[in-house]
Every structure is written in structure tokens, then in C-alpha cells.
N, C-alpha and C. Protein backbone atom coordinates (compact mmCIF):
# COMPACT_ATOMS: atom_id res chain seq x y z
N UNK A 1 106.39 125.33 77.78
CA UNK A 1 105.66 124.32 78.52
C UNK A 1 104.37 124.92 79.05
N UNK A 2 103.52 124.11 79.31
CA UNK A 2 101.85 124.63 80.07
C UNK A 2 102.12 124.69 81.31
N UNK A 3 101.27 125.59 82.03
CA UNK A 3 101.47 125.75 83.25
C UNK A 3 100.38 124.76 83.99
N UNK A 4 101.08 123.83 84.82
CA UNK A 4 99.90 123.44 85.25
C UNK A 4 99.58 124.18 86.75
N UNK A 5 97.99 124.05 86.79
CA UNK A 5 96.95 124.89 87.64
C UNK A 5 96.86 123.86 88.96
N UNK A 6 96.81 124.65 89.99
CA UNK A 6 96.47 123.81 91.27
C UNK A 6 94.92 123.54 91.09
N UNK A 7 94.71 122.07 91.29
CA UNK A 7 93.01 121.45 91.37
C UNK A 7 92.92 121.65 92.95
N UNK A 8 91.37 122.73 93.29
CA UNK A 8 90.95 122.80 94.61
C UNK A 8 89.59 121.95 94.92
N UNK A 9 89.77 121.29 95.65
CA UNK A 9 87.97 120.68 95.71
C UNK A 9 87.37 121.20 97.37
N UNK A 10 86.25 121.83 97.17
CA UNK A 10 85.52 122.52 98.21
C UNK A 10 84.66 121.73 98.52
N UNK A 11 84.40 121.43 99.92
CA UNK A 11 82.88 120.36 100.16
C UNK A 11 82.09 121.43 101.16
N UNK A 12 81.13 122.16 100.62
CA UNK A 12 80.34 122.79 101.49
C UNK A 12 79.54 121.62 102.74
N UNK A 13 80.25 122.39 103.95
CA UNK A 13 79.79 121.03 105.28
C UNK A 13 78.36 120.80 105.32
N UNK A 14 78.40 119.63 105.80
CA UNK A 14 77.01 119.03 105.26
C UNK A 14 76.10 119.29 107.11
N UNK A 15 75.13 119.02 107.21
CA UNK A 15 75.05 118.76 108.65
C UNK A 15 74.95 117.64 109.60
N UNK A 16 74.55 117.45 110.60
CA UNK A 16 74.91 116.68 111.24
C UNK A 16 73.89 115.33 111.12
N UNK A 17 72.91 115.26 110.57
CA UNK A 17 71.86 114.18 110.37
C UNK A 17 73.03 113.83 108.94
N UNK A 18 73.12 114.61 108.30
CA UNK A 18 73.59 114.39 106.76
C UNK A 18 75.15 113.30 107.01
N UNK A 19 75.74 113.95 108.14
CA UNK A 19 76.98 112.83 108.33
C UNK A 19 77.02 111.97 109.48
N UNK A 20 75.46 111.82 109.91
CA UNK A 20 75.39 110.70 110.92
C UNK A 20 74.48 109.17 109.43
N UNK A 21 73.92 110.20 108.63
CA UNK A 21 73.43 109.15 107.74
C UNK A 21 74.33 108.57 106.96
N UNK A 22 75.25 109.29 106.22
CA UNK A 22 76.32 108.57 105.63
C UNK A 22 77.00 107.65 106.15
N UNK A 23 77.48 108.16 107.72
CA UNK A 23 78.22 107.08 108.27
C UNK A 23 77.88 106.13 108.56
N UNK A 24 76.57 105.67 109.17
CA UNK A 24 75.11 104.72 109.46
C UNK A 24 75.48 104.29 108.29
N UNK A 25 75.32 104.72 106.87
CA UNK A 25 75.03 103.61 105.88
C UNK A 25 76.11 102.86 105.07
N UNK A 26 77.43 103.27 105.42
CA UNK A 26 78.63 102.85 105.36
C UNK A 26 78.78 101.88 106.34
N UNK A 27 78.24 101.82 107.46
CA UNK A 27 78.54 100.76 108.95
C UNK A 27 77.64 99.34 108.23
N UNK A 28 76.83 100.15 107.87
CA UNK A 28 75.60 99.02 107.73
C UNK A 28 76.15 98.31 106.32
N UNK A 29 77.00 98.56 105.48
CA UNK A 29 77.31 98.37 104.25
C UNK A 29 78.29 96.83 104.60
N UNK A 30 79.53 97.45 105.38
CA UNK A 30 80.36 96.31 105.37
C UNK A 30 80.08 95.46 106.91
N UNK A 31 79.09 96.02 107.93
CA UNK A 31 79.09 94.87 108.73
C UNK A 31 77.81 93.76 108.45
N UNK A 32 76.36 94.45 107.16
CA UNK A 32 75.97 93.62 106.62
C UNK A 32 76.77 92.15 105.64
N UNK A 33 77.85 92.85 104.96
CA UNK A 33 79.03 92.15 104.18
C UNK A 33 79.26 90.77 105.25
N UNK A 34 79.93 91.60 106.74
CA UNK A 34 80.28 90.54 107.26
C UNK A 34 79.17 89.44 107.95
N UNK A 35 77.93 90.04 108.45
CA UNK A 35 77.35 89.17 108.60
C UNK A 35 76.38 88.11 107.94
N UNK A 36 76.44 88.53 106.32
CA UNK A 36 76.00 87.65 105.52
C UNK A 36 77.00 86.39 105.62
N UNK A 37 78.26 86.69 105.76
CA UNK A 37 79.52 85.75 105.41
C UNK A 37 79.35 84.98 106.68
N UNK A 38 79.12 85.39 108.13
CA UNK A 38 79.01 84.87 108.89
C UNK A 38 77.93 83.64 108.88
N UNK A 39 76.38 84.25 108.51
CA UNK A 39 75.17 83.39 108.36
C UNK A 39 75.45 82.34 107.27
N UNK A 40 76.20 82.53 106.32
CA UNK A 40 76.86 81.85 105.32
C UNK A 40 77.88 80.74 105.32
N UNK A 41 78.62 81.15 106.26
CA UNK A 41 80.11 79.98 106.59
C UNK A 41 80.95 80.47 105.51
N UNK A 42 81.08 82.26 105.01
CA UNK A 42 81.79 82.54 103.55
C UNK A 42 82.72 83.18 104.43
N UNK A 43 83.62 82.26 104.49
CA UNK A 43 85.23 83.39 104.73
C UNK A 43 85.89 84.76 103.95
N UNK A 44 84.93 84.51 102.52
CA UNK A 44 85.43 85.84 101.57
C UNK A 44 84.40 86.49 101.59
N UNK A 45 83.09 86.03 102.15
CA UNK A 45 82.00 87.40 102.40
C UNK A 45 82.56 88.19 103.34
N UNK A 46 83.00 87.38 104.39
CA UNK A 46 83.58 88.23 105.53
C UNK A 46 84.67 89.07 105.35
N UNK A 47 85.83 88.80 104.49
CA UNK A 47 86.89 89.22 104.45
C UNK A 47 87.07 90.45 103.17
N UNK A 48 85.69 90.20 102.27
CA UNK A 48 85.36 91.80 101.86
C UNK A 48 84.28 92.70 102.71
N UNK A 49 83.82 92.49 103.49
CA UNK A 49 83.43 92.92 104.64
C UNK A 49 84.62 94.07 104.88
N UNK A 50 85.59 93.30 105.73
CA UNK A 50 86.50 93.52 106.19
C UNK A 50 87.39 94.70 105.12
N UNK A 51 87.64 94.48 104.39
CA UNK A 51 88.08 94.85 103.23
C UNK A 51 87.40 96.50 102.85
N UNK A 52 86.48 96.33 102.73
CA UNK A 52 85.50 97.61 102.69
C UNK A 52 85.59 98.25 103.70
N UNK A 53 85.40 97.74 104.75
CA UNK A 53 85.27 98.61 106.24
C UNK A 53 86.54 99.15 106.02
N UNK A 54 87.71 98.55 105.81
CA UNK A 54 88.87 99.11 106.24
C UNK A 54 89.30 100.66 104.94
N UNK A 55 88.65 100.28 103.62
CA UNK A 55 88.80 101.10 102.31
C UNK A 55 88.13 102.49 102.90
N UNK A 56 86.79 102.33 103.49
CA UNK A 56 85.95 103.25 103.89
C UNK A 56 86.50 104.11 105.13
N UNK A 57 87.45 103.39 105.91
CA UNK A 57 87.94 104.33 106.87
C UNK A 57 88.94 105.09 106.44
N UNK A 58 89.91 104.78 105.77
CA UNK A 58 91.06 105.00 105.34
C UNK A 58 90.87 106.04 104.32
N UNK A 59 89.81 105.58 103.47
CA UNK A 59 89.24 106.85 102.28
C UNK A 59 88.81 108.28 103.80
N UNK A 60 87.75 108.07 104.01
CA UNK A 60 86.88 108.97 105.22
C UNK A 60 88.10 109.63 106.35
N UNK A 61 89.18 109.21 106.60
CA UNK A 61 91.20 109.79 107.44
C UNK A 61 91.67 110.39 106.12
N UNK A 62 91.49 110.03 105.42
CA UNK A 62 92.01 110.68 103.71
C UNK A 62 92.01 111.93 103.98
N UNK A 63 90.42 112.12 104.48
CA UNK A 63 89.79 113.34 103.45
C UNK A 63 90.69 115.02 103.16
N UNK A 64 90.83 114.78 101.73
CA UNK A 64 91.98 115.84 101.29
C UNK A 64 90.61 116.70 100.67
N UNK A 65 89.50 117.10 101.19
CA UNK A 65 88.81 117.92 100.71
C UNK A 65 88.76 118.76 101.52
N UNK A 66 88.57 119.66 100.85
CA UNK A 66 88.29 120.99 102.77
C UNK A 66 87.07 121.29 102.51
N UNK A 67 86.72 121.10 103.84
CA UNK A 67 85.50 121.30 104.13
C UNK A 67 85.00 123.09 104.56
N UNK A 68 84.18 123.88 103.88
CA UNK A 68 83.55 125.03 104.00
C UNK A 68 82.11 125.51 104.70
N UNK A 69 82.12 126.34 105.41
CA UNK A 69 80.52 126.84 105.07
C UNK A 69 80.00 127.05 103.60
N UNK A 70 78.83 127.39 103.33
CA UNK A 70 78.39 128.19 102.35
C UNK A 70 79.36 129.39 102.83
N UNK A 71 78.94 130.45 103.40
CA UNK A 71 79.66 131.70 103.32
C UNK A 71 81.42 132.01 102.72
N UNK A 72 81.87 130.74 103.30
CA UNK A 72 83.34 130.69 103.10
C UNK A 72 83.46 130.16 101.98
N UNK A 73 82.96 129.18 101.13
CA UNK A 73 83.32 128.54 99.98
C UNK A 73 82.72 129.73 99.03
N UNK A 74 81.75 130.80 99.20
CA UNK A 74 81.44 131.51 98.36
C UNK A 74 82.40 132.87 98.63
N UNK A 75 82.97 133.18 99.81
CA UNK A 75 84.12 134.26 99.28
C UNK A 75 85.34 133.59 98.97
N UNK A 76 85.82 132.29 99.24
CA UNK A 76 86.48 131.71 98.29
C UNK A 76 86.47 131.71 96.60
N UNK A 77 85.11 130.99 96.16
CA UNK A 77 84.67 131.07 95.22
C UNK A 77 85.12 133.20 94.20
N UNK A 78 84.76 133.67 95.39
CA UNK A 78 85.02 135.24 94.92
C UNK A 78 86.42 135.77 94.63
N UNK A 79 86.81 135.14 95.48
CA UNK A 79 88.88 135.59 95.45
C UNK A 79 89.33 134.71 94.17
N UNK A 80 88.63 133.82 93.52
CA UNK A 80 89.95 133.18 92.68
C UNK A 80 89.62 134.33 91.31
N UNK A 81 90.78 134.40 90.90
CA UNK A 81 90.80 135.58 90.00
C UNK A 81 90.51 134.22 88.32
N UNK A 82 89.75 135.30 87.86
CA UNK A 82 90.01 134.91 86.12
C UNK A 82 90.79 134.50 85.04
């Protein structure tokens, strides 16, 4: 049989403008959603609104990535053997 290999995913940390912008443009994503639905009278604009907001939090509590410095993801990067 093959051996299967552990998959690692490294996210070198981003800074703090970098994850105040992401999050800003995720807010703005599904409460635009909802307030189109609102200006609209669309119960399903709103409720993928809703829908998204809730995907986006739940993904973002997920996060099964580990987060690194540069320094650490690169002696990481150094320890995995060949």
C-alpha cells in the first residue's frame, strides 16, 4: 500500500492593515448583500446576505491553517526532511 503523507498548510501572518482589510471587505460583502435585499423588498437578497455572513464566519473559526512568522515558517520549511 502507499503511504499516505500528512498535508501541512503554512500562512505566513499577514499584518494588521492586511487583516483589518480583509475583514472590512468581507463585512462590506454580505451586509451590502443584505442591504440591497432590504432597498429591494428581496427576502432572498437578504437571506444570502445572511447566508454568506454566516459561511464567512464559520470558514474564518475554521481556520485549520497555522499561522507563522516568516522566521518560523522558514525553519519549519528547513526541518522537513527530503
Amino acid at each position: 500500500m502507499t503511504e499516505k503523507t500528512e498535508v501541512k498548510f503554512i500562512v505566513i501572518t499577514e499584518s494588521i492593515f492586511e487583516s483589518w482589510a480583509r475583514d472590512a471587505s468581507t463585512l462590506a460583502l454580505f451586509a451590502s448583500l443584505i442591504g440591497i435585499g432590504i432597498a429591494l423588498d428581496s427576502s432572498a437578497m437578504q437571506w444570502t446576505g445572511a447566508v454568506i455572513g454566516f459561511i464567512a464566519t464559520t470558514a474564518r473559526a475554521a481556520g485549520k491553517a497555522k499561522k507563522l512568522t516568516k522566521e518560523q515558517a522558514i525553519r519549519f520549511i528547513q526541518e522537513i526532511k527530503p
